[in-house]
C-alpha atoms as a PDB file:
ATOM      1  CA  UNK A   1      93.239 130.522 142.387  1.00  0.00           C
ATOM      2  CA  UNK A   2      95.636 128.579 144.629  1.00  0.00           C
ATOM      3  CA  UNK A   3      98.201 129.221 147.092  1.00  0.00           C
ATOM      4  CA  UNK A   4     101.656 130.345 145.966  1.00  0.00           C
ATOM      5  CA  UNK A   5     104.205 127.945 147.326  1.00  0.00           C
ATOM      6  CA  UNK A   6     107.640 127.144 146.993  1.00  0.00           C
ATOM      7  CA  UNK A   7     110.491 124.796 148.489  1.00  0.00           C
ATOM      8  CA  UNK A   8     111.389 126.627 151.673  1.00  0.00           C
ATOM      9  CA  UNK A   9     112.556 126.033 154.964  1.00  0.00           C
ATOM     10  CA  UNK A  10     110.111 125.817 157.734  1.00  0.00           C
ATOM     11  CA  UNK A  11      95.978 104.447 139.235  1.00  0.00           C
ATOM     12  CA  UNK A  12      92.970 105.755 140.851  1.00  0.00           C
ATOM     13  CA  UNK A  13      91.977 103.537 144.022  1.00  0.00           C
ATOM     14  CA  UNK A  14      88.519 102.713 145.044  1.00  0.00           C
ATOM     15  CA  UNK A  15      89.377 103.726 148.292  1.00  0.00           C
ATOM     16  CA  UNK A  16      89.962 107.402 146.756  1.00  0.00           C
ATOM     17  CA  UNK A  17      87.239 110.267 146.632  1.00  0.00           C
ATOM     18  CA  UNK A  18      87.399 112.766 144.321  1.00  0.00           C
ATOM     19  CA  UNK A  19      86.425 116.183 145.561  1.00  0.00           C
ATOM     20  CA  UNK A  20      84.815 119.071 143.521  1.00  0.00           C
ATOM     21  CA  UNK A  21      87.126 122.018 142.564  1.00  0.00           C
ATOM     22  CA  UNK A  22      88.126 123.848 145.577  1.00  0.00           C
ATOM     23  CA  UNK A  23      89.612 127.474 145.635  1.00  0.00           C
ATOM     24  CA  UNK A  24      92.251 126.630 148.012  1.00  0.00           C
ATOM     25  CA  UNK A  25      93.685 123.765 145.629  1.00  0.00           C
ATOM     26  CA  UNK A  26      95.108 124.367 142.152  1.00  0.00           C
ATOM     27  CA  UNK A  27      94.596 121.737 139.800  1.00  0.00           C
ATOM     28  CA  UNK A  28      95.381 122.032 136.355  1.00  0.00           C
ATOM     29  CA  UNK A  29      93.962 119.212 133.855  1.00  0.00           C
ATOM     30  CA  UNK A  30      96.013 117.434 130.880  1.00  0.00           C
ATOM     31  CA  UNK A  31      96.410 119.648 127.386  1.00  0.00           C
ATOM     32  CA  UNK A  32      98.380 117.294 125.041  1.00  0.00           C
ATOM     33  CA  UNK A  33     101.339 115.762 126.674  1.00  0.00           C
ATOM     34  CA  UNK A  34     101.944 118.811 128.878  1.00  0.00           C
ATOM     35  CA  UNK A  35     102.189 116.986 131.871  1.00  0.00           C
ATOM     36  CA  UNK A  36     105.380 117.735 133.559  1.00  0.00           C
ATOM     37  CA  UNK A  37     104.148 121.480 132.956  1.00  0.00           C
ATOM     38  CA  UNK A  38     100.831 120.907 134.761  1.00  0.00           C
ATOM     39  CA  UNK A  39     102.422 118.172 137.784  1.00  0.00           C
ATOM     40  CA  UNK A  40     104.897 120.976 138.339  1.00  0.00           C
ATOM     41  CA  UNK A  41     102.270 124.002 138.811  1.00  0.00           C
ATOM     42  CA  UNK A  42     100.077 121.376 140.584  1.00  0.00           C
ATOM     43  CA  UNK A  43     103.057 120.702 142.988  1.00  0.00           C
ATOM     44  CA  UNK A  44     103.826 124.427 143.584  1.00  0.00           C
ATOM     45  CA  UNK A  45      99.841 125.241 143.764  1.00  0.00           C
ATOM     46  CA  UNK A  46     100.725 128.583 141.312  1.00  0.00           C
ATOM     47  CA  UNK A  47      99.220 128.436 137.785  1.00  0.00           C
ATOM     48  CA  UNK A  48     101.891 130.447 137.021  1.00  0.00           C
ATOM     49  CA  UNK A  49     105.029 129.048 137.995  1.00  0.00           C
ATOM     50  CA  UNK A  50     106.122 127.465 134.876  1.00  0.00           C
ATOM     51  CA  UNK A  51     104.510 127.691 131.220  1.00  0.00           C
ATOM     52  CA  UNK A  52     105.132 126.340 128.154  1.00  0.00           C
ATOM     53  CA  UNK A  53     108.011 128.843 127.214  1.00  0.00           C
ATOM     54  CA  UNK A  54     110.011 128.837 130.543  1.00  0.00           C
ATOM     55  CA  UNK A  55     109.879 125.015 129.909  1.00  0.00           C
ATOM     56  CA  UNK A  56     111.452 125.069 126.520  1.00  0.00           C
ATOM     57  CA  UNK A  57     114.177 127.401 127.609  1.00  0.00           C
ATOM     58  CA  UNK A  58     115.282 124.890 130.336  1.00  0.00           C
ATOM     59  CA  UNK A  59     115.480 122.311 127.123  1.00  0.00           C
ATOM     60  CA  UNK A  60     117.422 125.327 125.244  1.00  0.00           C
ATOM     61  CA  UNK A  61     119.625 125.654 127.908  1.00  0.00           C
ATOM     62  CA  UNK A  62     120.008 121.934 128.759  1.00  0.00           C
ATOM     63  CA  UNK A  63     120.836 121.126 125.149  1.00  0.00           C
ATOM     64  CA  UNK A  64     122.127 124.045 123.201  1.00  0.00           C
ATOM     65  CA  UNK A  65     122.140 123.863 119.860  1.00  0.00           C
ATOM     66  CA  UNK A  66     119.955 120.994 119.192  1.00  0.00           C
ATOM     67  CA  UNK A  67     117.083 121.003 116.319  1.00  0.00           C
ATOM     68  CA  UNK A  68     115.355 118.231 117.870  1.00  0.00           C
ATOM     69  CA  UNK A  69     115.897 119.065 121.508  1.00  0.00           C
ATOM     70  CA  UNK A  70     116.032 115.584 123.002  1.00  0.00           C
ATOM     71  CA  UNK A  71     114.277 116.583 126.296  1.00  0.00           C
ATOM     72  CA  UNK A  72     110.678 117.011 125.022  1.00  0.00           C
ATOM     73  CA  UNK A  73     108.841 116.195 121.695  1.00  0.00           C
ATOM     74  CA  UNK A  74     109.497 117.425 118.668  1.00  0.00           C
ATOM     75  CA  UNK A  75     106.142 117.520 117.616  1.00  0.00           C
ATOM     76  CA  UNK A  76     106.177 120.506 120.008  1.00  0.00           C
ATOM     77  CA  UNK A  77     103.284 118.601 122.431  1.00  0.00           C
ATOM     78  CA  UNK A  78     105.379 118.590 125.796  1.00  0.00           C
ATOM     79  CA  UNK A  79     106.537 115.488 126.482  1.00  0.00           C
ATOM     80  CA  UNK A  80     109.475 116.919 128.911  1.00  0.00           C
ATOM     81  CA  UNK A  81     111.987 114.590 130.446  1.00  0.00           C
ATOM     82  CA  UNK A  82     112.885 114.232 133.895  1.00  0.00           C
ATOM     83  CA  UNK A  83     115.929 116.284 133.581  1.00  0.00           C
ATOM     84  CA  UNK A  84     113.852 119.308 132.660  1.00  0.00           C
ATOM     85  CA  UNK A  85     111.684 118.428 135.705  1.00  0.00           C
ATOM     86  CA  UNK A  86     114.301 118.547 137.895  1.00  0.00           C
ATOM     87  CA  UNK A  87     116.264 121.761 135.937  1.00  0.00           C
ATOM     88  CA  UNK A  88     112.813 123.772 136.376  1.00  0.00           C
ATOM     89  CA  UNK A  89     112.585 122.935 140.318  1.00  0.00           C
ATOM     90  CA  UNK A  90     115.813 124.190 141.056  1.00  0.00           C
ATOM     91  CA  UNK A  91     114.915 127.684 139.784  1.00  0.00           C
ATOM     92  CA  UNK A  92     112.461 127.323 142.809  1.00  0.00           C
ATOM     93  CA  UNK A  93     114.706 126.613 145.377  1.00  0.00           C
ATOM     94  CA  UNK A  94     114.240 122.786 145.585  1.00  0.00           C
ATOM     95  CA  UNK A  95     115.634 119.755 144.369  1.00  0.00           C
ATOM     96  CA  UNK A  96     114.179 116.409 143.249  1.00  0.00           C
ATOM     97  CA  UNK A  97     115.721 112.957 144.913  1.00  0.00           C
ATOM     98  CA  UNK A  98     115.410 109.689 142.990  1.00  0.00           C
ATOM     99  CA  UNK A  99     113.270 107.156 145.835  1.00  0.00           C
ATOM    100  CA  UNK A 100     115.516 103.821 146.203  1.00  0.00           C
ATOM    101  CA  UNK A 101     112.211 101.754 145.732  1.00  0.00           C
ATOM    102  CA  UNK A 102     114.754  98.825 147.991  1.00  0.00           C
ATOM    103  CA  UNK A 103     114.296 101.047 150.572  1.00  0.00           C
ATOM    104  CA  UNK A 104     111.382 101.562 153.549  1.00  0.00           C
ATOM    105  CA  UNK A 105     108.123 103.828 152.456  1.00  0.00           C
ATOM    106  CA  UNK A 106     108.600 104.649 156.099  1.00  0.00           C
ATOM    107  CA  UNK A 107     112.050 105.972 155.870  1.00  0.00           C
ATOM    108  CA  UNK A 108     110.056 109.579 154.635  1.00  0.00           C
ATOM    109  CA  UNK A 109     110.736 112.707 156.782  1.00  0.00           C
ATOM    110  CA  UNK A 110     107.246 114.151 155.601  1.00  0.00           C
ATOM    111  CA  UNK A 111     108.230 117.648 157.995  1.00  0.00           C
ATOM    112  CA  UNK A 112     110.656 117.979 155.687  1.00  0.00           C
ATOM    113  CA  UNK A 113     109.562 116.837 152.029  1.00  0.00           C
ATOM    114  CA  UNK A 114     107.189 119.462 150.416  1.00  0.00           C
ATOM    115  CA  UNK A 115     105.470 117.082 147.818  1.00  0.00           C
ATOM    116  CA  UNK A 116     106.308 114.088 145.297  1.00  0.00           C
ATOM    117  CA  UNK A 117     106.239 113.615 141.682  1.00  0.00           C
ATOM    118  CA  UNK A 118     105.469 110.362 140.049  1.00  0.00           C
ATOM    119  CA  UNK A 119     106.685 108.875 136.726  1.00  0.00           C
ATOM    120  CA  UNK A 120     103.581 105.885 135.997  1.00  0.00           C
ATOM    121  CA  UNK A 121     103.211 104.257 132.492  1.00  0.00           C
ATOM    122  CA  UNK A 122     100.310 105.598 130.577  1.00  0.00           C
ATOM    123  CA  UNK A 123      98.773 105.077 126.925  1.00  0.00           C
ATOM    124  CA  UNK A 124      99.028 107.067 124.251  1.00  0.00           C
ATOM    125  CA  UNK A 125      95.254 108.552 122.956  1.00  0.00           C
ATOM    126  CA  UNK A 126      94.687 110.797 119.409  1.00  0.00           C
ATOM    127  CA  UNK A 127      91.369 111.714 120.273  1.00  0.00           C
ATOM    128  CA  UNK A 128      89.187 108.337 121.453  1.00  0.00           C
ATOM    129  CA  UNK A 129      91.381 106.443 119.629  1.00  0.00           C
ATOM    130  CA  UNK A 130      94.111 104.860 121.717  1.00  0.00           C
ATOM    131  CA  UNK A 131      97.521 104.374 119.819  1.00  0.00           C
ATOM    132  CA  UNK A 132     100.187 101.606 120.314  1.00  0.00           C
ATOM    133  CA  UNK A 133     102.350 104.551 121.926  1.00  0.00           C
ATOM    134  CA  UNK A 134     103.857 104.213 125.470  1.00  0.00           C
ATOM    135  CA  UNK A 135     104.324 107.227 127.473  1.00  0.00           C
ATOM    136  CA  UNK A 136     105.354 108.446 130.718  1.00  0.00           C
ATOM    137  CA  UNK A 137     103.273 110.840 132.969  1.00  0.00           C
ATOM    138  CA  UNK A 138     103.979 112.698 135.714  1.00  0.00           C
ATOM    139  CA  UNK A 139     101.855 113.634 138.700  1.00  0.00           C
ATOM    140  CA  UNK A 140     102.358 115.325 141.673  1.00  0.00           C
ATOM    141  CA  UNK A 141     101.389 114.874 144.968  1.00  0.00           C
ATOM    142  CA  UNK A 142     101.374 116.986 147.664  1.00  0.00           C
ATOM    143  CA  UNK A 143      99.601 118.281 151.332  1.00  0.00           C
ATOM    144  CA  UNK A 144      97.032 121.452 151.010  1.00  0.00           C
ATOM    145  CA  UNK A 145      95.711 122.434 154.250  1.00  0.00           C
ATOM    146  CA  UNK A 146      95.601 119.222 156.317  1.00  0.00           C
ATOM    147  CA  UNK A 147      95.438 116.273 153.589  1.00  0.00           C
ATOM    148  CA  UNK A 148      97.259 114.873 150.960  1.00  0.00           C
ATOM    149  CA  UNK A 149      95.998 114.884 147.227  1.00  0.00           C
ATOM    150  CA  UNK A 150      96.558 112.956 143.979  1.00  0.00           C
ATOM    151  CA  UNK A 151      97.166 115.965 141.839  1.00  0.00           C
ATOM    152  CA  UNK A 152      96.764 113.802 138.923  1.00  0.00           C
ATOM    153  CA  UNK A 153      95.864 116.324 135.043  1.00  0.00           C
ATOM    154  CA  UNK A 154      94.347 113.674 133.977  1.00  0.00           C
ATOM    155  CA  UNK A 155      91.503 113.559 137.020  1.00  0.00           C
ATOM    156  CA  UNK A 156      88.638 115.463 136.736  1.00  0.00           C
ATOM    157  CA  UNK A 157      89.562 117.430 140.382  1.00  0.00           C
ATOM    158  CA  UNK A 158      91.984 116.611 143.156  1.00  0.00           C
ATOM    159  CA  UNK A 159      91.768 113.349 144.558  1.00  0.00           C
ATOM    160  CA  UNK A 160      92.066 112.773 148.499  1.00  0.00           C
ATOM    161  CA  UNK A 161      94.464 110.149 149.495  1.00  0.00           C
ATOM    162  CA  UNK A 162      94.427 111.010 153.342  1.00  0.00           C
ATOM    163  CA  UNK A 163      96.832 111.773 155.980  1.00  0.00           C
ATOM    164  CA  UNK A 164     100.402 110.753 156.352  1.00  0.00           C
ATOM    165  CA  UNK A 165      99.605 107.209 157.244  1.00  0.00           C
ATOM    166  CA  UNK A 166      97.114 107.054 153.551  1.00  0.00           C
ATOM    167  CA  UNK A 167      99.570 108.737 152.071  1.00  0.00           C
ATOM    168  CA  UNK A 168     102.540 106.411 152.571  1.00  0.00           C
ATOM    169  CA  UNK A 169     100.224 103.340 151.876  1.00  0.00           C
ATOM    170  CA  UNK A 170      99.625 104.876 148.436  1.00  0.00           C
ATOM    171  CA  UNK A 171     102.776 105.336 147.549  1.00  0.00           C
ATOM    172  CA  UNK A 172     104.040 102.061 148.682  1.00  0.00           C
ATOM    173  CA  UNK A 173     101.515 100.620 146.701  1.00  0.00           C
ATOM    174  CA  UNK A 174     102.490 103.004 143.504  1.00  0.00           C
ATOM    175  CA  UNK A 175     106.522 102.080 143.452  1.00  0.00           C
ATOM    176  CA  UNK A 176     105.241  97.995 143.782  1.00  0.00           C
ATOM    177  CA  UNK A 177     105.113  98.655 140.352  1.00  0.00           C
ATOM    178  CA  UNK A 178     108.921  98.243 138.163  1.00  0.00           C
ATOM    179  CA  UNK A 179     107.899 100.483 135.880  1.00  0.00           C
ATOM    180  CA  UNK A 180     106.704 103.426 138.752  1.00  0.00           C
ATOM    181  CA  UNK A 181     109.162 106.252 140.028  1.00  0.00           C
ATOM    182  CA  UNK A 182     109.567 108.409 142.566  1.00  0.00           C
ATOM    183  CA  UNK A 183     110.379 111.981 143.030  1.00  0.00           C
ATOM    184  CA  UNK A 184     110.879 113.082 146.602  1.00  0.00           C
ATOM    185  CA  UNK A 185     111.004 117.316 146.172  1.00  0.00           C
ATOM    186  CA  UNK A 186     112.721 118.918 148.909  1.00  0.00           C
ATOM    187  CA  UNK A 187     114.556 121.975 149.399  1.00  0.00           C
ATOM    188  CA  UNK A 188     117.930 122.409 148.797  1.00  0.00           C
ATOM    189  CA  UNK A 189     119.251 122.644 152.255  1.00  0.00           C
ATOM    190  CA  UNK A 190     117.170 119.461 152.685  1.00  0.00           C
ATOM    191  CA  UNK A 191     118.565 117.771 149.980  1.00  0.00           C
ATOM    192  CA  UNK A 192     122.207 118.727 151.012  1.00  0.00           C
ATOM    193  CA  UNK A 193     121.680 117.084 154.729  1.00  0.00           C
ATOM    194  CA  UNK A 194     119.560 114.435 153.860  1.00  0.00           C
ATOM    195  CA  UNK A 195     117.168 114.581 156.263  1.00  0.00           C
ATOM    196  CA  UNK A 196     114.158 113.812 154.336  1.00  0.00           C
ATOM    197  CA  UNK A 197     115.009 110.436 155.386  1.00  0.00           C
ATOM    198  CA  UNK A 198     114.290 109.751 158.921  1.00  0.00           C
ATOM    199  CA  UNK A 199     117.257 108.573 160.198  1.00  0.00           C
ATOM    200  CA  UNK A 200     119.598 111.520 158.627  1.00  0.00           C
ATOM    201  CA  UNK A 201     116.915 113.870 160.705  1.00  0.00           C
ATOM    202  CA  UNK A 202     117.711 112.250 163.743  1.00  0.00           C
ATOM    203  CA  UNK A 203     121.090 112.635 163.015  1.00  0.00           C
ATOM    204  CA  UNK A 204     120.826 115.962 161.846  1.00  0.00           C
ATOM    205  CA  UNK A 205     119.062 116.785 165.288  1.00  0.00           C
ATOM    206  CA  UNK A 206     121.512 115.013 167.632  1.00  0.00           C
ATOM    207  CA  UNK A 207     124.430 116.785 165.597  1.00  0.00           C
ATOM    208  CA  UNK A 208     122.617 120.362 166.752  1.00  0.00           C
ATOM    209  CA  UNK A 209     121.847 119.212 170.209  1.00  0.00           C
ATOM    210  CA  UNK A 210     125.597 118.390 171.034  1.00  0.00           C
ATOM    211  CA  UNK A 211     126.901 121.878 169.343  1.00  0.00           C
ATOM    212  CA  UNK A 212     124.503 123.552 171.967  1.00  0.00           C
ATOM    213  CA  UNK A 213     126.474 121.930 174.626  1.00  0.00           C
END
């Protein structure tokens, strides 16, 4: 189910509907704290484009030799850091960008970007209990067919957030927050030129435009 994508060339609002599962959108829900592992199959719409193992072996290779790897738990529940995040994207051809939240929502190429991951504060639960445990969890966000979508595990199916105009709004009003991040995933050639960023595009552009002269 899904649509196998990957980087190439070419919270909850009241404002947000959640739509029943559709078989042109992938959306895998929360097991444990797997969810880098789910945000990242979510992002590439491909249930299998990572799994538990591949995701371990980026922590293997990231920190040989470690008993207690430091980039996921040691309990063995998930839990992966942002490095492996990024590590397991560029096997697909993209990169991840850090969003300067100083700078302009607007100041997004979306032509260019192929989805987002966010890093949001979120409770720690052992069952219905809820534990005095802070963790981090990740979500992706990306366009399928026409809209964009909260991607969110923990949601009970995708969540519409709109167009680009919606979309920006939403995550203007996500990164508000100090304790919010923002992945911008791109591909590499995108990454290297900066022009997921507006004004490197138009640069990028003009730069072409004048070598065809």
């Amino acid at each position: 189910m899904g649509t196998k994508m990957s980087c190439v060339k070419n919270e909850n609002g009241s404002n947000r509907v959640s739509i029943q599962p559709d078989a042109n959108i992938y959306h895998e829900k929360q097991i444990k704290e797997m969810c880098a592992l789910h945000a990242l199959n979510n992002l590439f719409q491909d249930g299998k484009a990572f799994n538990r193992r591949s995701l371990d072996d980026i922590c293997s290779k990231l920190s040989p030799g470690y008993f207690m790897n430091p980039h996921k738990s040691i309990l063995g529940f998930g839990n992966y850091d942002v490095n492996v995040i990024m590590a397991a994207l560029q096997t697909k051809g993209c990169e991840a960008v850090w969003f300067d939240k100083r700078k302009d929502i607007n100041c997004l190429d979306l032509e260019n970007i192929m989805g987002f991951i966010l890093n949001i504060p979120t409770d720690y639960k052992w069952g219905i209990l809820h534990l005095p445990i802070h963790r981090k969890h990740w979500i992706s966000v990306r366009k399928v067919g026409n809209m964009y979508y909260n991607l969110d595990s923990k949601l009970d199916a995708p969540e519409i957030i709109g167009q680009s105009g919606e979309l920006k709004a939403h995550l203007k009003e996500q990164i508000g927050s100090k304790e919010k991040e923002l992945l911008v995933v791109v591909s590499k050639e995108v990454e290297r030129t900066g022009t997921w960023r507006q004004d490197s595009a138009a640069s990028s552009k003009k730069k072409r435009s004048e070598n065809q002269l």
